[in-house]
Protein backbone atom coordinates (compact mmCIF):
# COMPACT_ATOMS: atom_id res chain seq x y z
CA UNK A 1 0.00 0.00 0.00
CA UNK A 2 1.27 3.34 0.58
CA UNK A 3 4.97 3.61 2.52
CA UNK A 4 4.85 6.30 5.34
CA UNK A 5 7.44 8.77 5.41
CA UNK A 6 9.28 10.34 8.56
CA UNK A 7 9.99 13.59 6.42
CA UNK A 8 8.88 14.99 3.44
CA UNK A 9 10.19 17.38 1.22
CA UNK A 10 7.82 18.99 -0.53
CA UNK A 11 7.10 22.38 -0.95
CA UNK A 12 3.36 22.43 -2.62
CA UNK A 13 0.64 23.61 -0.95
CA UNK A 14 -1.46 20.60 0.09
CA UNK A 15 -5.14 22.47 0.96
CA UNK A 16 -6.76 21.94 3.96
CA UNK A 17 -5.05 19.15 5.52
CA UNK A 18 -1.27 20.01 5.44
CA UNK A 19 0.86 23.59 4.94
CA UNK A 20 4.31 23.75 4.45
CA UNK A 21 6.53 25.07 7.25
CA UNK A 22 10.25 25.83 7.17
CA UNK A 23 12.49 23.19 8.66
CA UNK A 24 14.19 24.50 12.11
CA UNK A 25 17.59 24.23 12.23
CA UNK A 26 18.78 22.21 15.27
CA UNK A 27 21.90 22.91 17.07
CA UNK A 28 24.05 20.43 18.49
CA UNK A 29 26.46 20.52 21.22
CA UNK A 30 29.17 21.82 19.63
CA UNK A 31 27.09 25.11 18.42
CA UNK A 32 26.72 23.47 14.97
CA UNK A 33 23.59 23.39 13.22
CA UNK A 34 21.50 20.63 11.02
CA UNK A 35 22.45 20.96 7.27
CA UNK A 36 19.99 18.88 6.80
CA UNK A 37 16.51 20.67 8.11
CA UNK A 38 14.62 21.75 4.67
CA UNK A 39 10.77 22.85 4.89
CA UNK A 40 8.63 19.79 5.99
CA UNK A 41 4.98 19.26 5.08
CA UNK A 42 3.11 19.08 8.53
CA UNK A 43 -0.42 17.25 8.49
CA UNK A 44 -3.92 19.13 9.96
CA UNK A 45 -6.80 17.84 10.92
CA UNK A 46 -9.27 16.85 8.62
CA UNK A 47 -11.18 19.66 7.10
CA UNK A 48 -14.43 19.75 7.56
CA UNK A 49 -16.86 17.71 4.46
CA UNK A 50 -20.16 19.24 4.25
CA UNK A 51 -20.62 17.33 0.77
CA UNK A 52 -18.93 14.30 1.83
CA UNK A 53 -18.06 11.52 1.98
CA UNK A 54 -19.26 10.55 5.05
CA UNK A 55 -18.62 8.73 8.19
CA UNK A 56 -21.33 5.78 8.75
CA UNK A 57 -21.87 7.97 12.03
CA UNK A 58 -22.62 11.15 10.02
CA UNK A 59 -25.34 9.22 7.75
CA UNK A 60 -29.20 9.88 9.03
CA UNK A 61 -31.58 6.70 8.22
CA UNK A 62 -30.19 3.92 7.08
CA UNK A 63 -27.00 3.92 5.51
CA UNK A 64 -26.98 0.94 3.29
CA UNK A 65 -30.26 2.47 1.31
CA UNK A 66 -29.28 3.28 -2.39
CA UNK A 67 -26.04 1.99 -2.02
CA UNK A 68 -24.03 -1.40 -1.87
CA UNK A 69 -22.62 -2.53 1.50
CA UNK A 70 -19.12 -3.60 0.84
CA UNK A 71 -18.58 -3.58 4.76
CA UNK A 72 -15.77 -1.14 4.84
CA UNK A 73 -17.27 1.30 2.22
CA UNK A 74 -20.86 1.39 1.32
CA UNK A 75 -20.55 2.37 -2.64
CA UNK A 76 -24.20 4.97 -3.93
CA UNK A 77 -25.98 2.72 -6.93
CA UNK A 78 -26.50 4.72 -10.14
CA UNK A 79 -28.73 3.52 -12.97
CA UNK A 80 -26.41 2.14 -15.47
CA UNK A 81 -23.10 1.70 -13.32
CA UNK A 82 -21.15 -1.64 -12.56
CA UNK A 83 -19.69 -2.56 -9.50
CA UNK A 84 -16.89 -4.21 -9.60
CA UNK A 85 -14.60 -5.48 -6.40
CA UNK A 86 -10.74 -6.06 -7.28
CA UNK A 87 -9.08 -8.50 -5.17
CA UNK A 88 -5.56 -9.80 -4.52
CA UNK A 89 -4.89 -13.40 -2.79
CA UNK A 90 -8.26 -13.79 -0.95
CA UNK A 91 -8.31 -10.12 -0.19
CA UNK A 92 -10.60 -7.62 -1.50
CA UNK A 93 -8.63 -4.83 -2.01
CA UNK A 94 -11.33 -2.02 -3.53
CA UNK A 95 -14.13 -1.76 -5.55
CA UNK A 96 -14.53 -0.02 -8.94
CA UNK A 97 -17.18 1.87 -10.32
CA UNK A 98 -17.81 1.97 -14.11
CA UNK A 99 -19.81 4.08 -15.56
CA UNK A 100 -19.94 4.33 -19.55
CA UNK A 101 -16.43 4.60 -20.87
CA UNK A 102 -15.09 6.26 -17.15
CA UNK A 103 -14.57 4.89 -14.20
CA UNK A 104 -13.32 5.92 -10.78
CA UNK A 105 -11.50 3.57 -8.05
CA UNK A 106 -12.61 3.60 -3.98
CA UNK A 107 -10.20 2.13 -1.58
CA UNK A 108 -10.46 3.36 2.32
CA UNK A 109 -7.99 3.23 4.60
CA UNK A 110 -7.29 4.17 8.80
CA UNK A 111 -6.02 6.83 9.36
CA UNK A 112 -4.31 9.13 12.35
CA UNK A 113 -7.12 10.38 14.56
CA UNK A 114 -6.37 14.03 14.85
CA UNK A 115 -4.62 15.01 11.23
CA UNK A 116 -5.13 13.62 7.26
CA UNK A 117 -3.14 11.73 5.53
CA UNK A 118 -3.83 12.86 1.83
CA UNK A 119 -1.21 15.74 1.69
CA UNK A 120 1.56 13.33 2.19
CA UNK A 121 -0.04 10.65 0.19
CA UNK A 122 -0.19 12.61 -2.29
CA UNK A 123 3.10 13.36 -3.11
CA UNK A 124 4.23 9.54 -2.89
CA UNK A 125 2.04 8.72 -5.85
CA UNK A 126 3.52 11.76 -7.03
CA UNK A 127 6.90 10.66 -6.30
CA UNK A 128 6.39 7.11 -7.54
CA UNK A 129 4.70 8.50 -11.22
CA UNK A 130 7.39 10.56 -11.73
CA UNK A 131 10.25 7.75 -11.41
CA UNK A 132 8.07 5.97 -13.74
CA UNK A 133 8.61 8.10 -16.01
CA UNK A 134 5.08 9.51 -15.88
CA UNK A 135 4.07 13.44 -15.50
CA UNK A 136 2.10 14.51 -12.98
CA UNK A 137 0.24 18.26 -12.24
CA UNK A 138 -1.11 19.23 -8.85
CA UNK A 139 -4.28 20.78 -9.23
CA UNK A 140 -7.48 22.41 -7.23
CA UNK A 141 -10.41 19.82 -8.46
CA UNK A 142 -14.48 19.77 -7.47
CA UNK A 143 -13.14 17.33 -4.78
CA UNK A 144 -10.68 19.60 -3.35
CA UNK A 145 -6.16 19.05 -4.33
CA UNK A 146 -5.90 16.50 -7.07
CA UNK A 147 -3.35 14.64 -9.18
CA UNK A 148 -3.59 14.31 -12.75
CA UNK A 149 -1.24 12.21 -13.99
CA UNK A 150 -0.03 10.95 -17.33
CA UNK A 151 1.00 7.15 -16.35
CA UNK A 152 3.45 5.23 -18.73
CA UNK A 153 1.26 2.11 -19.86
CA UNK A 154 2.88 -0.73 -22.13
CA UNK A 155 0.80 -0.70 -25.84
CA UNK A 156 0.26 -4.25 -27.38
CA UNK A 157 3.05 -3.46 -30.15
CA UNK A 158 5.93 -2.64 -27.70
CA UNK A 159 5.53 0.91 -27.35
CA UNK A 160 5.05 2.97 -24.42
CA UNK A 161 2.21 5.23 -24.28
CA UNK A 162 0.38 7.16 -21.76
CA UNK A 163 -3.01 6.37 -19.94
CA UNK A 164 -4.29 9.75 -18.30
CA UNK A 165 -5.35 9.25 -14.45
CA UNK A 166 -7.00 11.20 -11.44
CA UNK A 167 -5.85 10.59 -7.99
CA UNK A 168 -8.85 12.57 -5.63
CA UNK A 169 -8.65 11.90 -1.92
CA UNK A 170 -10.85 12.84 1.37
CA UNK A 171 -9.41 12.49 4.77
CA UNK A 172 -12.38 11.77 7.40
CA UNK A 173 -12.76 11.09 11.00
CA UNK A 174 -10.04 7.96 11.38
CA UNK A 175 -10.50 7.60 7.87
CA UNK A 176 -9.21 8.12 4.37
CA UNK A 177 -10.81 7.51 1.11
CA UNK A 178 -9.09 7.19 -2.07
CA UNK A 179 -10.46 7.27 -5.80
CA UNK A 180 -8.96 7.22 -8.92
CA UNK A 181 -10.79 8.08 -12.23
CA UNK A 182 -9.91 7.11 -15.86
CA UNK A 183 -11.71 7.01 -18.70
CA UNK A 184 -13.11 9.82 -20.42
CA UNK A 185 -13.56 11.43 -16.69
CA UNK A 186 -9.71 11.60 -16.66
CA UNK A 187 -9.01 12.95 -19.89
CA UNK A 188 -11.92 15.23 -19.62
CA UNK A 189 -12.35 16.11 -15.77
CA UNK A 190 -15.62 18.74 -16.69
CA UNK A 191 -17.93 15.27 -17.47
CA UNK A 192 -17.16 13.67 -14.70
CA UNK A 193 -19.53 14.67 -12.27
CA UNK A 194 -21.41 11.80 -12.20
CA UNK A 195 -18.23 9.51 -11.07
CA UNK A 196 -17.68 12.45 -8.57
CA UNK A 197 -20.82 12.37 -6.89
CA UNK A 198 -20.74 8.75 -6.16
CA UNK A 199 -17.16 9.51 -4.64
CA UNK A 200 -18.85 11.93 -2.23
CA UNK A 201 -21.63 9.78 -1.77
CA UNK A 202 -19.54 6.69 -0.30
CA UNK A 203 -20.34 6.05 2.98
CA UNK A 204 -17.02 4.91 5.25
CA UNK A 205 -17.37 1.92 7.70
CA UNK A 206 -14.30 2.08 9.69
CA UNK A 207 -15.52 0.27 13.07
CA UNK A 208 -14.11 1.10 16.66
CA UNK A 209 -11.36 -1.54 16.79
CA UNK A 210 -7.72 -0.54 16.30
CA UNK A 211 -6.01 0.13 12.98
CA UNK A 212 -2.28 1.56 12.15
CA UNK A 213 -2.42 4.36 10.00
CA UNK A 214 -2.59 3.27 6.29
CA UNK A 215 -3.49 -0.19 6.65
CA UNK A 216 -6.71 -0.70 4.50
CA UNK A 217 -10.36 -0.76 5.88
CA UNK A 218 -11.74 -4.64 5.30
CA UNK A 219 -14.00 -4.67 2.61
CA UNK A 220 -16.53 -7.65 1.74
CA UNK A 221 -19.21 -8.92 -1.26
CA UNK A 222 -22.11 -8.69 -0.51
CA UNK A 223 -24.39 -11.51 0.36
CA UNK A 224 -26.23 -11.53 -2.70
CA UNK A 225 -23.49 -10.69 -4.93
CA UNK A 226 -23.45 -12.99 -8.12
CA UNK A 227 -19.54 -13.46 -8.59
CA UNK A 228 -18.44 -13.58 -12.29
CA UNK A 229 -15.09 -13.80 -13.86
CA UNK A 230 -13.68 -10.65 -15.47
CA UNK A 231 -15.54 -10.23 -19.33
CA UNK A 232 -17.87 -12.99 -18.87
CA UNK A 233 -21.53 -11.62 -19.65
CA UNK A 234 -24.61 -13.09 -17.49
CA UNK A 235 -27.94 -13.32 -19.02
CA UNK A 236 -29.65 -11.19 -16.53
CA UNK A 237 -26.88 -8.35 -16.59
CA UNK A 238 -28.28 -6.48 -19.40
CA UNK A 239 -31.23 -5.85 -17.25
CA UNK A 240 -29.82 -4.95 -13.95
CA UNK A 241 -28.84 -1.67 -12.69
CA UNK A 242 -25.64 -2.47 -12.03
CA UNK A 243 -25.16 -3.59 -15.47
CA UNK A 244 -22.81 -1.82 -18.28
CA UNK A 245 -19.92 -3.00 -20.41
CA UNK A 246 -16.08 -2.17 -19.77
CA UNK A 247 -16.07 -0.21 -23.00
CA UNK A 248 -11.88 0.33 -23.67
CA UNK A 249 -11.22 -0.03 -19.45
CA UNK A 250 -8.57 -2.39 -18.40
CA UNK A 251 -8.40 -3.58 -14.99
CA UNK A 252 -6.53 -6.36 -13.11
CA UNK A 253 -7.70 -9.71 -11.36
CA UNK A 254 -11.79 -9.02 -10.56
CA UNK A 255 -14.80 -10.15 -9.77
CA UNK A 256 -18.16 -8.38 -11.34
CA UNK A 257 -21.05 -8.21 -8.69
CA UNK A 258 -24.70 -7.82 -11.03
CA UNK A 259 -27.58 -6.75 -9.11
């Protein structure tokens, strides 16, 4: 998942939940100071999120109504989306909205309880683009500081080419949720509200027990959920409200959840 760092070293402006401070130089006992104190991103609290997403405590009713339970996330259903849930080993590691020829990623993870983590998480996938080879710009989105990144993507005749990405994050109460959009609401960020609403519609499921920072929130099918394997159609998907092809969307190892 993501690595934490002791120090960082950038000097962006992260929003809400991190500023930039200059590094203090410490002296030692001989009078000599630290050549190596540089300006340090410090983490905030969480700013507030009066359009979400929300904690399960923050949600009035019942919070599984219009949207799947997942356990750790509970994902809004829109007519014509599918849901899929990406897994490694026996792990589900996040679920994946698609929605025409765009789609946008939702993994949560715990977080500190009195500052966000999306300022210095941020600049890792920044970091790790950039070594990739990849270009990356830092910009103010709908959903607050955003990546947009240009990712380095292996075409089937050898070549390299370039698959354009959004990283948009949300630090909440314990809680961080991450989404990445491709598709159409990558290359073209203006027709992406749809994708964007479901992001602030999510509904996070931490639970009380204790988590280190970073690790990722458990997430689980739900009980109905009619498992597929990646590209195989069912009869009754065309009908369902879940339903929708992949259009030109790759993903990894998944399983398809029809409703």
């Amino acid at each position: 998942m993501f690595g934490r760092r002791k120090k960082n070293d950038s000097a962006h402006d992260g929003g809400a939940a991190e500023q930039v401070v200059d590094g203090v130089a410490e002296q030692d006992e001989a009078g000599g100071q630290d050549s190596d104190a540089q300006p340090r991103r410090v983490n905030l609290p969480p700013a507030p999120r009066p359009d979400g997403p929300w904690d399960v405590s923050e949600v009035l009713g019942n919070p599984a109504d219009g949207r799947v339970d997942l356990g750790g996330i509970l994902v809004p259903g829109v007519e014509g989306m599918e849901l899929r849930v990406e897994v490694a080993g026996d792990a589900i590691v996040a679920a994946t909205v698609v929605l025409g020829d765009s789609a946008v990623q939702l993994q949560a993870f715990a977080a500190p309880k009195k500052e966000g983590i999306w300022g210095e998480v941020r600049e890792e996938i920044a970091t790790g683009i950039t070594q990739q080879g990849g270009i990356i710009d830092e910009a103010q989105g709908s959903l607050g500081w955003e990546l947009r990144a240009q990712v380095p993507v292996p075409l089937p005749d050898g070549q390299t080419g370039a698959q354009l990405v959004r990283f948009v994050g949300v630090d909440g109460p314990r809680w961080f949720l991450r989404g990445v959009i491709s598709g159409q609401g990558a290359v073209r960020p203006e027709s992406a509200g749809v994708l964007e609403q479901i992001f602030r519609d999510t509904v996070v499921v931490r639970g009380d027990g204790p988590m280190a920072p970073r690790d990722p929130i458990v997430l689980k099918l739900p009980n109905d959920a009619q498992m597929v394997p990646d590209g195989v159609q069912t009869d009754d998907q065309e009908g369902s409200r879940f339903g929708g092809g992949m259009g030109q969307l790759e993903r990894g190892p998944e399983i398809t959840e029809v409703r």
